[in-house]
N, C-alpha and C. Protein backbone atom coordinates (compact mmCIF):
# COMPACT_ATOMS: atom_id res chain seq x y z
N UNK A 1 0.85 -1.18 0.00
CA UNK A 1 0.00 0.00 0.00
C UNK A 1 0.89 1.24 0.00
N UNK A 2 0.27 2.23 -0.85
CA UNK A 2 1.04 3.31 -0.64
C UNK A 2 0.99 4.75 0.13
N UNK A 3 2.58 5.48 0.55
CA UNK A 3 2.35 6.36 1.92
C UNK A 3 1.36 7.14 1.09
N UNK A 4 0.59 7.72 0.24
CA UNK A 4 -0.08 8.23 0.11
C UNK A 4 -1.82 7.96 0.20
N UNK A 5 -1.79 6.59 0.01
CA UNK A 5 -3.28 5.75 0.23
C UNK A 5 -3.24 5.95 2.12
N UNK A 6 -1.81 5.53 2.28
CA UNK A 6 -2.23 5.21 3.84
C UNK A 6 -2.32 6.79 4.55
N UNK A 7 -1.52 7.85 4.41
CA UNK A 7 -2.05 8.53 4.60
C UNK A 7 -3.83 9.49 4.08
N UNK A 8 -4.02 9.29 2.98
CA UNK A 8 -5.71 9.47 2.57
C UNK A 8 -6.33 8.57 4.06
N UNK A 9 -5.77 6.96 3.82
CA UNK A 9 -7.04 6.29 5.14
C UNK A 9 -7.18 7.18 6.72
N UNK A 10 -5.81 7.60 6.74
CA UNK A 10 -5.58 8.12 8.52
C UNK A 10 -6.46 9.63 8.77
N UNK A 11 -6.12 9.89 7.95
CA UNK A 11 -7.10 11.70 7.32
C UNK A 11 -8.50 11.12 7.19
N UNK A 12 -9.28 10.46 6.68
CA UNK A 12 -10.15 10.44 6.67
C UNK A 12 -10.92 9.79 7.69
N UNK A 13 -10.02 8.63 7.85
CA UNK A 13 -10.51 7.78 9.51
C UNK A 13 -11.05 8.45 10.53
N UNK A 14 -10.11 9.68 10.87
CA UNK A 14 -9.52 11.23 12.02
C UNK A 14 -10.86 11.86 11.79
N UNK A 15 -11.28 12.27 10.79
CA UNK A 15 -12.38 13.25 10.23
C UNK A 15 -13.62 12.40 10.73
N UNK A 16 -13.77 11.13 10.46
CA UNK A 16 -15.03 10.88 10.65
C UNK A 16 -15.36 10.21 12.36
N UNK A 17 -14.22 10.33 12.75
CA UNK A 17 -14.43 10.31 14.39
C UNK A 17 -14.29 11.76 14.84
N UNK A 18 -14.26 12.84 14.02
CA UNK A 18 -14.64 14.23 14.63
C UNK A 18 -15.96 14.62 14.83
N UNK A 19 -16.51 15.19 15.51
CA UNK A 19 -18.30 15.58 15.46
C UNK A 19 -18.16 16.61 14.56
N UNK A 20 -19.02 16.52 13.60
CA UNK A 20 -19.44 17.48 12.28
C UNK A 20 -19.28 19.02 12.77
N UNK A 21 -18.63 19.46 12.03
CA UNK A 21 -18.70 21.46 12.15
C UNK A 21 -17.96 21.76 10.57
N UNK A 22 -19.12 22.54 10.26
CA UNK A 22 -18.97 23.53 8.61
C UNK A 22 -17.40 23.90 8.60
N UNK A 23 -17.23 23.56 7.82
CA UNK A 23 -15.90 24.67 7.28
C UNK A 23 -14.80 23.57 7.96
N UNK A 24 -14.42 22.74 8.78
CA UNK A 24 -13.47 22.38 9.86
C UNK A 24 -13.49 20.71 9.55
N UNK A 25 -14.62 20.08 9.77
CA UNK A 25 -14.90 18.53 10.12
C UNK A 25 -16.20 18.20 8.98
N UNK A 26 -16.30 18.44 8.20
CA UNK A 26 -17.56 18.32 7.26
C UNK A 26 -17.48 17.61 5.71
N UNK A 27 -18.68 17.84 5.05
CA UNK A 27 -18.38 16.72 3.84
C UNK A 27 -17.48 17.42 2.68
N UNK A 28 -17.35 18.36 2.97
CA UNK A 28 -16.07 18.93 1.86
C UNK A 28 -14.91 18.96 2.36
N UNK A 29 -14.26 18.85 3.76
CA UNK A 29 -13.20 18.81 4.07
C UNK A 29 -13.02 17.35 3.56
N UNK A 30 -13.91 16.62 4.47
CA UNK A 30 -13.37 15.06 4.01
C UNK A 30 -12.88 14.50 2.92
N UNK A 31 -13.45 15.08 1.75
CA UNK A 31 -13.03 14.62 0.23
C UNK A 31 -11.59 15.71 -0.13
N UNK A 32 -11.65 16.43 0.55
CA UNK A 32 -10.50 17.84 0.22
C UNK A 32 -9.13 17.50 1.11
N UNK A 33 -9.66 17.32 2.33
CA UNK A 33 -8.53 17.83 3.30
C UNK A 33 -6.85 15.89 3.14
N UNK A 34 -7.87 15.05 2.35
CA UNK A 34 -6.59 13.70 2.38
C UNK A 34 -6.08 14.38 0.74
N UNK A 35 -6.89 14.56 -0.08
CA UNK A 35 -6.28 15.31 -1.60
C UNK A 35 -4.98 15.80 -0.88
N UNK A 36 -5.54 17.25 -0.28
CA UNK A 36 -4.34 18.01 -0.30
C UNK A 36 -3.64 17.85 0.68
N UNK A 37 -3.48 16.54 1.17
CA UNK A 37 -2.47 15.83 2.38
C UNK A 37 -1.38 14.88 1.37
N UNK A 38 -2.10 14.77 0.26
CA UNK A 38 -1.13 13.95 -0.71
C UNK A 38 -0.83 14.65 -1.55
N UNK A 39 -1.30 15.69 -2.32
CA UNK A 39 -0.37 16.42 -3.36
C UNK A 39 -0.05 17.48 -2.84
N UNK A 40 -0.39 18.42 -1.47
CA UNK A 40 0.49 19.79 -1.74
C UNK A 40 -0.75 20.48 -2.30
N UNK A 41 -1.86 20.58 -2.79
CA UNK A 41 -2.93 21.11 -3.44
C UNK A 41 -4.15 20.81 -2.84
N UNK A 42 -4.82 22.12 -3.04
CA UNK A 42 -6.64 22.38 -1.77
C UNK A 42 -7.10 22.41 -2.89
N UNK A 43 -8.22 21.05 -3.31
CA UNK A 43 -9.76 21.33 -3.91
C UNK A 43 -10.40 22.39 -3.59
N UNK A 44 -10.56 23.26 -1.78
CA UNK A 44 -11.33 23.97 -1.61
C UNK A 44 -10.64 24.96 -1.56
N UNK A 45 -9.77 25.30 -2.47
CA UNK A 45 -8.50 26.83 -2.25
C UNK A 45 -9.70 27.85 -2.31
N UNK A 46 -9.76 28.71 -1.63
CA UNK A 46 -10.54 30.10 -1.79
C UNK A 46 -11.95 29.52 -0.94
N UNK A 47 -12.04 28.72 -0.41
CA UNK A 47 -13.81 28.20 -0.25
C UNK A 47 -13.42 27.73 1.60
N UNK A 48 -12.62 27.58 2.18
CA UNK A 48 -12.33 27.35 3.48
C UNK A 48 -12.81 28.57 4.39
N UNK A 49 -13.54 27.88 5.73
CA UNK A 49 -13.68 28.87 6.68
C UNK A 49 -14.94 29.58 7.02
N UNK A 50 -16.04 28.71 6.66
CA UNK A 50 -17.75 28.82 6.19
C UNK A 50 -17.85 28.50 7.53
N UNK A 51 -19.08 29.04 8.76
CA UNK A 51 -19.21 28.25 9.95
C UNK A 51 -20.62 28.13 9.56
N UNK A 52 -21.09 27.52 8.24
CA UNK A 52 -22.89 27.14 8.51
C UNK A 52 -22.64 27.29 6.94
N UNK A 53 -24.24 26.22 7.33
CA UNK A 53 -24.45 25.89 5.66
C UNK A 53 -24.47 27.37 4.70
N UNK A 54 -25.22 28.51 5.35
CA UNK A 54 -25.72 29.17 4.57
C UNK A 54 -24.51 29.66 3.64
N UNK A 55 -23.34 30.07 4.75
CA UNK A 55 -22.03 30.68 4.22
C UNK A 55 -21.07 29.86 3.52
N UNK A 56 -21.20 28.73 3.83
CA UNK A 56 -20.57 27.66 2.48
C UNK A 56 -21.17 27.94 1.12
N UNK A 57 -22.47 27.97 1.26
CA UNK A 57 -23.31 28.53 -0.03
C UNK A 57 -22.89 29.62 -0.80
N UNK A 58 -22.62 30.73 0.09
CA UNK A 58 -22.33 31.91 -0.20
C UNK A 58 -20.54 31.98 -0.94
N UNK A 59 -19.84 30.97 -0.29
CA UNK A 59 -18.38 31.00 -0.26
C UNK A 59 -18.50 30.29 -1.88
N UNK A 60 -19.40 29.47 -2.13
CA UNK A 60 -19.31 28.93 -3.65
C UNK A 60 -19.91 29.62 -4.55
N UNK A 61 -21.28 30.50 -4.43
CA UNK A 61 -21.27 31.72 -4.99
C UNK A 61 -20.39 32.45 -5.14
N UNK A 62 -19.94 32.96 -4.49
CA UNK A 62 -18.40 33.65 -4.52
C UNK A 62 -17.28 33.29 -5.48
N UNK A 63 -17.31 32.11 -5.75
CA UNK A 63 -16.23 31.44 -6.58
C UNK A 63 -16.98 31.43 -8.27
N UNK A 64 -17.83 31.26 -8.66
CA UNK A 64 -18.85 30.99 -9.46
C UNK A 64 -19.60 29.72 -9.64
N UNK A 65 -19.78 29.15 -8.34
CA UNK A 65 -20.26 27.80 -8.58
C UNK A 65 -21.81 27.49 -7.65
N UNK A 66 -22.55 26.96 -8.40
CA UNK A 66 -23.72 26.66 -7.54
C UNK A 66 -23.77 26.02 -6.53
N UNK A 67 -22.90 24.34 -6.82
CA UNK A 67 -23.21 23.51 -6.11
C UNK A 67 -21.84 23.50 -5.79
N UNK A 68 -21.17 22.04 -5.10
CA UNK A 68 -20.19 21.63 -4.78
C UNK A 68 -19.84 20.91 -6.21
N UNK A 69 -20.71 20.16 -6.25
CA UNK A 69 -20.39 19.48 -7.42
C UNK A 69 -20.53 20.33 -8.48
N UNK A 70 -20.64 21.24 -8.64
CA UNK A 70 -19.93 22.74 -9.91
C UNK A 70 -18.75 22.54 -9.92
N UNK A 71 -18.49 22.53 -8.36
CA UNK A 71 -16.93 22.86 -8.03
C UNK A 71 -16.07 21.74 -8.38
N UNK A 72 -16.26 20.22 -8.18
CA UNK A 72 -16.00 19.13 -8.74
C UNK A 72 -15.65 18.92 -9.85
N UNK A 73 -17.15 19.25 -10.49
CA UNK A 73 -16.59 19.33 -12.22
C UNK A 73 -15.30 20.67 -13.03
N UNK A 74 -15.65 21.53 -11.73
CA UNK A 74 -14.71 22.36 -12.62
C UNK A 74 -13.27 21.80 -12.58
N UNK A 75 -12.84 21.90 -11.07
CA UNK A 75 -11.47 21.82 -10.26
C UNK A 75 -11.02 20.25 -10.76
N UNK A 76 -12.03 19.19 -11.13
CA UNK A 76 -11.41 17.76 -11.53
C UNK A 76 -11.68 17.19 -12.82
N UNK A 77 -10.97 16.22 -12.90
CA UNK A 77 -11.16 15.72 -14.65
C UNK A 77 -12.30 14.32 -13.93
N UNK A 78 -13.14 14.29 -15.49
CA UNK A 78 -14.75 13.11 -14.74
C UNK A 78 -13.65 11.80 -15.49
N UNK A 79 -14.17 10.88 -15.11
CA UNK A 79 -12.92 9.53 -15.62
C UNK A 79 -14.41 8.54 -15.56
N UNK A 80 -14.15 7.68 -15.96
CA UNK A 80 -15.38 6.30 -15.97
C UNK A 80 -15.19 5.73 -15.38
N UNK A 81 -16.42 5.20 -14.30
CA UNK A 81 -16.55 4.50 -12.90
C UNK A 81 -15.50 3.76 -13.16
N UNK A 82 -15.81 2.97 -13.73
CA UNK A 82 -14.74 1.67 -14.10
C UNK A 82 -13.63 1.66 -13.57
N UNK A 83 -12.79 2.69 -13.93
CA UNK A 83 -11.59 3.16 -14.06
C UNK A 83 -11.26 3.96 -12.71
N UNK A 84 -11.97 3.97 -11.75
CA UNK A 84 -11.93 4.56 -10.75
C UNK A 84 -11.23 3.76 -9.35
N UNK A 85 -10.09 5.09 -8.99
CA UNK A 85 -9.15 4.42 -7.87
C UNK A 85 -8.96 5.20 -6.46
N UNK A 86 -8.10 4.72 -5.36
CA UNK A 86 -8.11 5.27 -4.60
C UNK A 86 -7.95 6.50 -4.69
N UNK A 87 -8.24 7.64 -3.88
CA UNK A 87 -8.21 9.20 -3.72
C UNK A 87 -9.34 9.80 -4.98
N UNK A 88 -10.16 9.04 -5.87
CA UNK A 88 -10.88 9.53 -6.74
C UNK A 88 -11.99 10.23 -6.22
N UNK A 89 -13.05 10.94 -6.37
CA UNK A 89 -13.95 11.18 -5.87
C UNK A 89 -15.63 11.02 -6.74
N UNK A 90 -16.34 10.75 -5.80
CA UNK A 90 -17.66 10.17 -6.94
C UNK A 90 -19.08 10.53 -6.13
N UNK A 91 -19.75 10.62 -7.07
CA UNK A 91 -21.59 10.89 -6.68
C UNK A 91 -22.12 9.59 -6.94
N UNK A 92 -22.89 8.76 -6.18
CA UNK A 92 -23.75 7.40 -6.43
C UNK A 92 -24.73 7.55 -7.49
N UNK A 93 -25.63 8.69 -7.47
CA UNK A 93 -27.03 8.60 -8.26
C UNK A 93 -27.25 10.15 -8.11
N UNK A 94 -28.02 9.93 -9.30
CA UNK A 94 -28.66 11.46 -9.71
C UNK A 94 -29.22 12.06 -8.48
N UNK A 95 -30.08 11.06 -7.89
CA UNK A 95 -31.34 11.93 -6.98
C UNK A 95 -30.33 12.42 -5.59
N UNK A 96 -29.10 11.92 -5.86
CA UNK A 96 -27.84 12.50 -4.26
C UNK A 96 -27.60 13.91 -4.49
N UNK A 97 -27.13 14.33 -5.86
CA UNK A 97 -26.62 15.51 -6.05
C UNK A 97 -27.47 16.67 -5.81
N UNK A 98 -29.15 16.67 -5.82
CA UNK A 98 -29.61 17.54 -6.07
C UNK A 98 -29.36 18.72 -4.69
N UNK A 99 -29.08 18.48 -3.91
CA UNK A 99 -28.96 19.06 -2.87
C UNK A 99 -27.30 19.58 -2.85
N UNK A 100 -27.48 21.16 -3.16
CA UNK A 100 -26.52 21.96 -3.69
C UNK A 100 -24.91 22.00 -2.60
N UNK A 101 -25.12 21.28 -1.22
CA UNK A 101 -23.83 21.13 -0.63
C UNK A 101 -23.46 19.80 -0.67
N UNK A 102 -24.34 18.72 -1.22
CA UNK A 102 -23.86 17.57 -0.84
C UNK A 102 -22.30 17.17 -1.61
N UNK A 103 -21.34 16.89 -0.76
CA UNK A 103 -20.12 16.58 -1.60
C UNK A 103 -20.11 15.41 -1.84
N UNK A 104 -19.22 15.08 -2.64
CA UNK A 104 -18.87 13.50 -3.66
C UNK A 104 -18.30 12.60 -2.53
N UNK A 105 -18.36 11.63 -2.59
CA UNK A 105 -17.45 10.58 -1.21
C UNK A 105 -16.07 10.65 -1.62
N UNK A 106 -15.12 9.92 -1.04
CA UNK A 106 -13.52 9.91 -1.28
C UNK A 106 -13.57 8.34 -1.77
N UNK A 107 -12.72 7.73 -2.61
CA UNK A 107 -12.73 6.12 -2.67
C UNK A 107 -11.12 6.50 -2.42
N UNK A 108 -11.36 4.92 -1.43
CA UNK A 108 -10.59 4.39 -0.86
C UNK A 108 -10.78 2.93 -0.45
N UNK A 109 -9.95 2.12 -1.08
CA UNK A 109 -10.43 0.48 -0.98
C UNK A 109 -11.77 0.51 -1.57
N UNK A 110 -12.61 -0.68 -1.18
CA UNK A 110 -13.77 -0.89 -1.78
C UNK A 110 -15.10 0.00 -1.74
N UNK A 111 -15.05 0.89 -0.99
CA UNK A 111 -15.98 1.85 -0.79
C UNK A 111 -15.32 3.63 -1.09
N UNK A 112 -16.52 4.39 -0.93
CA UNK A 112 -16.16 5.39 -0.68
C UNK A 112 -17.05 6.34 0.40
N UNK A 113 -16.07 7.34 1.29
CA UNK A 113 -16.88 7.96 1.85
C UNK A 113 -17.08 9.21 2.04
N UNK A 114 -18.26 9.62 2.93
CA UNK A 114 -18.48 11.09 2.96
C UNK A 114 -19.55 11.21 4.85
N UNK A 115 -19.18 12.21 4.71
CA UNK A 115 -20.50 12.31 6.45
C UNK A 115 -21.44 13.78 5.83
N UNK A 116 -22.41 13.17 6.95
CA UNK A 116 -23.48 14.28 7.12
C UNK A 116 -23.84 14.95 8.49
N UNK A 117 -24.23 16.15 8.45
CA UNK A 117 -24.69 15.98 9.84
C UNK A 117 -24.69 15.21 11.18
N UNK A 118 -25.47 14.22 10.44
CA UNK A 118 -26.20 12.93 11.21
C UNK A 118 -24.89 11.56 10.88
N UNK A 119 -23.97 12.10 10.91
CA UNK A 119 -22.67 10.92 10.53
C UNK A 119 -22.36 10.69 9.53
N UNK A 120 -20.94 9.37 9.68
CA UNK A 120 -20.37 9.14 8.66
C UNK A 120 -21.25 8.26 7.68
N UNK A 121 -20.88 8.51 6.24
CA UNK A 121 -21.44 7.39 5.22
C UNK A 121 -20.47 6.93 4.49
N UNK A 122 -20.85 5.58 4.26
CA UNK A 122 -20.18 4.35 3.11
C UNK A 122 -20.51 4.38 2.07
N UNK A 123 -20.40 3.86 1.23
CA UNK A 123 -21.22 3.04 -0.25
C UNK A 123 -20.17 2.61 -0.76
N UNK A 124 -20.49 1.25 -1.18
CA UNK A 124 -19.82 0.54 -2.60
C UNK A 124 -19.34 1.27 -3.17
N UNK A 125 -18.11 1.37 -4.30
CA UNK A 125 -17.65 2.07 -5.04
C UNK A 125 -18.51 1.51 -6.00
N UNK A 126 -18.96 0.31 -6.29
CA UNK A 126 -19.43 0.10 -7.34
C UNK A 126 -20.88 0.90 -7.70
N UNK A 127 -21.22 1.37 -6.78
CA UNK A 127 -22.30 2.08 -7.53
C UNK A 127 -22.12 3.52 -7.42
N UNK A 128 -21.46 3.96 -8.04
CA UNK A 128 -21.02 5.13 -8.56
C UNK A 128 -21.07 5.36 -9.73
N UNK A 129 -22.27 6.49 -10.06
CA UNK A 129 -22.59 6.92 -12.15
C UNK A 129 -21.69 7.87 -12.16
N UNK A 130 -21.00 8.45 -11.30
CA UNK A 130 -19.80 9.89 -11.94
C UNK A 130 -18.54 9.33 -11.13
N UNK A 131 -17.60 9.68 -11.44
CA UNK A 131 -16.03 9.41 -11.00
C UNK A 131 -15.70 10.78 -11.22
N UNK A 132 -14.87 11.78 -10.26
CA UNK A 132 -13.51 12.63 -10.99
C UNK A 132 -12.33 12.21 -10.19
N UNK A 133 -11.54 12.62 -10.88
CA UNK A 133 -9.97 12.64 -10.30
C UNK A 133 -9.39 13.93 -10.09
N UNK A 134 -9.02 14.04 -9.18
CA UNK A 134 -7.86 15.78 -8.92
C UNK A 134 -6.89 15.65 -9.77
N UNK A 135 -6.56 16.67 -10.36
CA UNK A 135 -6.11 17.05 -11.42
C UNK A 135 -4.53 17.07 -11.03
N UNK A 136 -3.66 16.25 -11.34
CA UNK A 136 -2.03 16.50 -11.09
C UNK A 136 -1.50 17.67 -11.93
């Protein structure tokens, strides 16, 4: 395994035994904060430091993006599930995205994850209809 997978697992492990807070412990750090623990580079450059949903909203307005996943598609290249590996990031199904903060999970090993509010979440990698990759 590599120091970069194993560090993604320890970062994300850490995060989801934190209790949820915007901007700090939440579903965009989680997919952001192991990225830029392995390359040196923030998915959320300019978008850190929101304490509530509303101002995360506002912080991606700010950037020109509606959703998170605006921000996804812009900041990453989309790749085919298939082809999808550790540190990738992915949406399960259409009806997940519609809700303009929900972020993409992280894959790592056979699943990928993300938290809410109300805790951490899993899913299969295999059911994932979008894949991106951070852009080297």
């Amino acid at each position: 395994m590599g120091q970069a997978k194993i560090m993604m697992q320890a970062i994300v492990r850490a995060q989801l035994e934190m209790p949820f807070r915007w901007g700090v412990f939440d579903c965009a750090t989680l997919f952001a904060d192991p990225l830029l623990a392995a390359t040196g580079r923030d998915p959320l450059k300019g978008l850190r430091g929101y304490p509530a949903a509303a101002s995360a909203l506002l912080a991606l307005r700010n950037h020109g993006y509606r959703s998170v996943r605006d921000l996804v598609i812009d900041r990453f290249d989309a790749v085919d599930p298939s082809d999808a590996r550790d540190g990738d990031v992915g949406y399960p199904r259409p009806d997940y995205i519609e809700d303009r903060l929900v972020s993409p999970l992280i894959l790592l090993g056979p699943h990928g994850f993300t938290r809410s509010e109300s805790g951490p979440v899993a899913r299969c990698r295999s059911v994932l209809f979008e894949v991106y990759r951070w852009r080297s």
